[in-house]
Structures are given as structure tokens and as C-alpha cells.
Protein backbone atom coordinates (compact mmCIF):
# COMPACT_ATOMS: atom_id res chain seq x y z
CA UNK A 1 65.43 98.16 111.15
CA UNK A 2 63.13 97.90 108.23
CA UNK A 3 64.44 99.44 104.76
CA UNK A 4 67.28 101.21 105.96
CA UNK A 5 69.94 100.06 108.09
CA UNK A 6 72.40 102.48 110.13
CA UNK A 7 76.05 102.81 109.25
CA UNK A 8 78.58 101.47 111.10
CA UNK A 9 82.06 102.80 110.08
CA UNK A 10 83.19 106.36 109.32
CA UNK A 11 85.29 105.53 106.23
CA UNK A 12 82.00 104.80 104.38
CA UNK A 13 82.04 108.96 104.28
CA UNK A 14 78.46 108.69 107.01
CA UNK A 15 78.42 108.87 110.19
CA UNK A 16 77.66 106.72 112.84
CA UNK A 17 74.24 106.02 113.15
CA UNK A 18 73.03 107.79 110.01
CA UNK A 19 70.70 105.81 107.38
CA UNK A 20 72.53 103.62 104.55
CA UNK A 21 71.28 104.18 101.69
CA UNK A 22 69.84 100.88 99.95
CA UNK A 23 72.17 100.89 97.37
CA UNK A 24 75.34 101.46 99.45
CA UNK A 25 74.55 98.29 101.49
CA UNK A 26 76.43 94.77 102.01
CA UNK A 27 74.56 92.57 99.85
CA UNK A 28 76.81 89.42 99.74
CA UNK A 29 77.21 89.38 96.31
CA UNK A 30 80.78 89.51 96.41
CA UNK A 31 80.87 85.65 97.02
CA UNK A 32 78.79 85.37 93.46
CA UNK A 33 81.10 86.91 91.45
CA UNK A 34 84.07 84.80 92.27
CA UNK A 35 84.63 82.50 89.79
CA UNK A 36 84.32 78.42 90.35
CA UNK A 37 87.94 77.40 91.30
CA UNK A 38 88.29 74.37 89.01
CA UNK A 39 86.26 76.46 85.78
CA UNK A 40 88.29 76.60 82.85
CA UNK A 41 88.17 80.45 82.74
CA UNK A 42 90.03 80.18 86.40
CA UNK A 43 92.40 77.46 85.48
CA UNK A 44 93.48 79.28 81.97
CA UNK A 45 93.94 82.76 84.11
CA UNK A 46 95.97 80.66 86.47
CA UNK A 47 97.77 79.14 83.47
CA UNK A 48 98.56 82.19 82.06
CA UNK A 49 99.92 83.77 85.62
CA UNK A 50 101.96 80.23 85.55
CA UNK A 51 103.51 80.92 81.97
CA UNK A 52 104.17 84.30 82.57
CA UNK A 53 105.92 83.86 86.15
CA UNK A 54 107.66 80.69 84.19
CA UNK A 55 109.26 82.71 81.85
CA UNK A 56 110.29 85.43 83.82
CA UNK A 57 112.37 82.96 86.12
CA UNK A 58 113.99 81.25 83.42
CA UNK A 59 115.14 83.95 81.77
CA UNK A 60 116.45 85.11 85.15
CA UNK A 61 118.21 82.15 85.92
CA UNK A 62 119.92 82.13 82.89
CA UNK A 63 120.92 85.68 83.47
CA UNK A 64 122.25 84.49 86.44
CA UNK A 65 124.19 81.52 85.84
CA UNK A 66 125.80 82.14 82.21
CA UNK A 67 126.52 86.06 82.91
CA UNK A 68 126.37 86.39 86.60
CA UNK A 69 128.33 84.04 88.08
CA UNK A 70 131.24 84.03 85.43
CA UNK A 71 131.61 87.63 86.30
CA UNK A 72 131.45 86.93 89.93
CA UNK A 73 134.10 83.94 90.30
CA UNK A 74 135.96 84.98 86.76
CA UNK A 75 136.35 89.18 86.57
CA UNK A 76 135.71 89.49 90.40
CA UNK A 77 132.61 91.90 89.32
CA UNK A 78 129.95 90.54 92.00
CA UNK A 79 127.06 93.65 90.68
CA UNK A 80 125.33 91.27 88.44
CA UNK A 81 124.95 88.24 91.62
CA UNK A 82 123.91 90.85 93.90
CA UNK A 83 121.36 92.44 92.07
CA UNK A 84 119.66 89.55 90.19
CA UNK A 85 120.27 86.90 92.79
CA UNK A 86 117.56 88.45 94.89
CA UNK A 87 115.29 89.68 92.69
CA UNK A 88 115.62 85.81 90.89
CA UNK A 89 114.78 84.54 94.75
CA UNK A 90 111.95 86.78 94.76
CA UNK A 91 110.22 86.14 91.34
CA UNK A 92 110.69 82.16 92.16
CA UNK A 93 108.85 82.43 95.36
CA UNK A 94 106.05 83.93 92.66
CA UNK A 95 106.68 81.35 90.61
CA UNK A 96 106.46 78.58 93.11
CA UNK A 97 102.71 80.75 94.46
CA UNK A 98 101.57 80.56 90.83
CA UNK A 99 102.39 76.64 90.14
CA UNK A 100 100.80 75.70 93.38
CA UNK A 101 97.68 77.24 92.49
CA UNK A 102 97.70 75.78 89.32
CA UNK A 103 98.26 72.57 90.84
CA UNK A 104 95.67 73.04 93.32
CA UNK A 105 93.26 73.15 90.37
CA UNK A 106 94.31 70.57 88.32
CA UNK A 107 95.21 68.01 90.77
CA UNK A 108 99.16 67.45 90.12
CA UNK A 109 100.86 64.42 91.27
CA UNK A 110 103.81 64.73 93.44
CA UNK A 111 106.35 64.45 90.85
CA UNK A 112 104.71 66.86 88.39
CA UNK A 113 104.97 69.59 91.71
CA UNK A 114 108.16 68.36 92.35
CA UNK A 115 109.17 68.70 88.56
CA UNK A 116 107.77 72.40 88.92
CA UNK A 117 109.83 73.37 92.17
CA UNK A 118 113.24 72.32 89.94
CA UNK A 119 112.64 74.17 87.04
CA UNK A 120 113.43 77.38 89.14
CA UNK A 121 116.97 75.98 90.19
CA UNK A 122 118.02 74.16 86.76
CA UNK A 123 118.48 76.56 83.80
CA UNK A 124 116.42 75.86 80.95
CA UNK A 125 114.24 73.83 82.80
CA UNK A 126 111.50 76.72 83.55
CA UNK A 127 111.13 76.43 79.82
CA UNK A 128 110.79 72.91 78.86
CA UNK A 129 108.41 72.53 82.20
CA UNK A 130 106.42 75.51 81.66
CA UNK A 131 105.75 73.75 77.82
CA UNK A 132 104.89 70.35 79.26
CA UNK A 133 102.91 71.75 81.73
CA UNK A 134 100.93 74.07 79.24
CA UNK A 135 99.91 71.38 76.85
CA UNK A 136 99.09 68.86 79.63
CA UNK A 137 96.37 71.46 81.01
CA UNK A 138 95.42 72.65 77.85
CA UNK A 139 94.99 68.67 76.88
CA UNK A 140 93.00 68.14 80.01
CA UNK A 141 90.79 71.00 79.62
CA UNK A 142 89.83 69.77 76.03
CA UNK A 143 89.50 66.27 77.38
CA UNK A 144 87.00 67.79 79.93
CA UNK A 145 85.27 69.78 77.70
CA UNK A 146 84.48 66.74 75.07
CA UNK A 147 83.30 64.34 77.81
């Protein structure tokens, strides 16, 4: 159609076959602003998302095995199991979404995944894991960046 092109969907707020404005139209350009997957800006955001999510689910494990579970079996109080149990099932799915992505992008071994998936059912664990994990990217993404 030359210049113009005609719209297509009524959510754009015109009608069916009315003009679109050149600057209102698909360009493509979305593709150009996503970032390079294995880029070091990507993997420190997906880092970070790692870490955060890491923490979150240790903390809430903890909550739940050294508070929520002697209340359960000890004082017969089950309110702390039934509310953080499922949120803590929730937030590890998260976690597990955020260290697969990471380990999409840096190209984790079996066991490092597998050490990963534990940390969410050990207590503690999320911590020490979510340190090794940080300095072995942070390592890697130096190394890279020398070489």
C-alpha cells in the first residue's frame, strides 16, 4: 500500500481499514532490543534474579523447618506449616525458573543443577549454593572478559 498501511485491530484505538500512521507501525524492532542471551549484562540480571529468589527460599525454609514444624508436631499449632509450606513450594518453583535460566546461560554441569535443585529442600543450603554459585559466575565472567 505505499506509505501507509491500514489497521487491522480495533484495540489500536482505529478502525478497521483506516490509515496507520507511520509512526504507530510494526517495525520489528522489538527483536533488537532484546539483549544477547549469553551477554554479561543478561547473565548478571539473571544472577541477580538467582540471588534474590536464593535468599528468599532459604530464609523460608528455615522458617519452616526450625519454627514450623516444631510447632506443628510439638504445640499441635499447624498455622505456621499451612501458611508457609505453600508459599515456600511456590517461591522454590521461582527459584528452580531462575537457576535454570542461569544455567541455561552459563552452561552448568549436571551436578552443579543438581546441587541447585537441593538447596531448596536442605536448610542452609540455598545459602552456601547461592555463594558458590555467585563467585563461580562472577569468576567466569572475569575470565571471559580478560581473554
Amino acid at each position: 500500500m505505499g506509505q501507509r498501511e491500514l489497521a487491522g485491530n480495533p484495540a489500536d484505538g482505529v478502525g478497521y481499514g483506516s490509515p496507520v500512521p507511520s509512526s504507530r507501525r510494526a517495525t520489528g524492532s522489538n527483536r533488537s532490543r532484546r539483549q544477547d542471551p549469553k551477554s554479561p549484562e543478561a547473565i548478571k540480571a539473571a544472577l541477580l534474579r538467582y540471588r534474590v529468589m536464593a535468599y528468599i527460599v532459604g530464609v523460608g525454609l528455615i522458617i519452616l523447618v526450625f519454627v514450623g514444624v516444631p510447632l506443628q508436631y510439638g504445640a499441635h499449632e499447624p498455622q505456621v506449616v499451612s501458611v508457609v509450606g505453600p508459599i515456600h513450594g511456590f517461591l522454590y518453583m521461582v527459584y528452580l525458573v531462575s537457576g535454570a535460566d542461569l544455567a541455561r546461560r552459563g552452561r552448568w554441569t549436571l551436578k552443579q543443577v543438581l546441587g541447585v535443585v537441593a538447596a531448596g529442600f536442605l536448610p542452609f543450603l540455598a545459602f552456601i549454593m547461592e555463594h558458590y554459585v555467585t563467585r563461580r559466575v562472577l569468576g567466569e565472567m572475569e575470565t571471559a572478559s580478560q581473554g
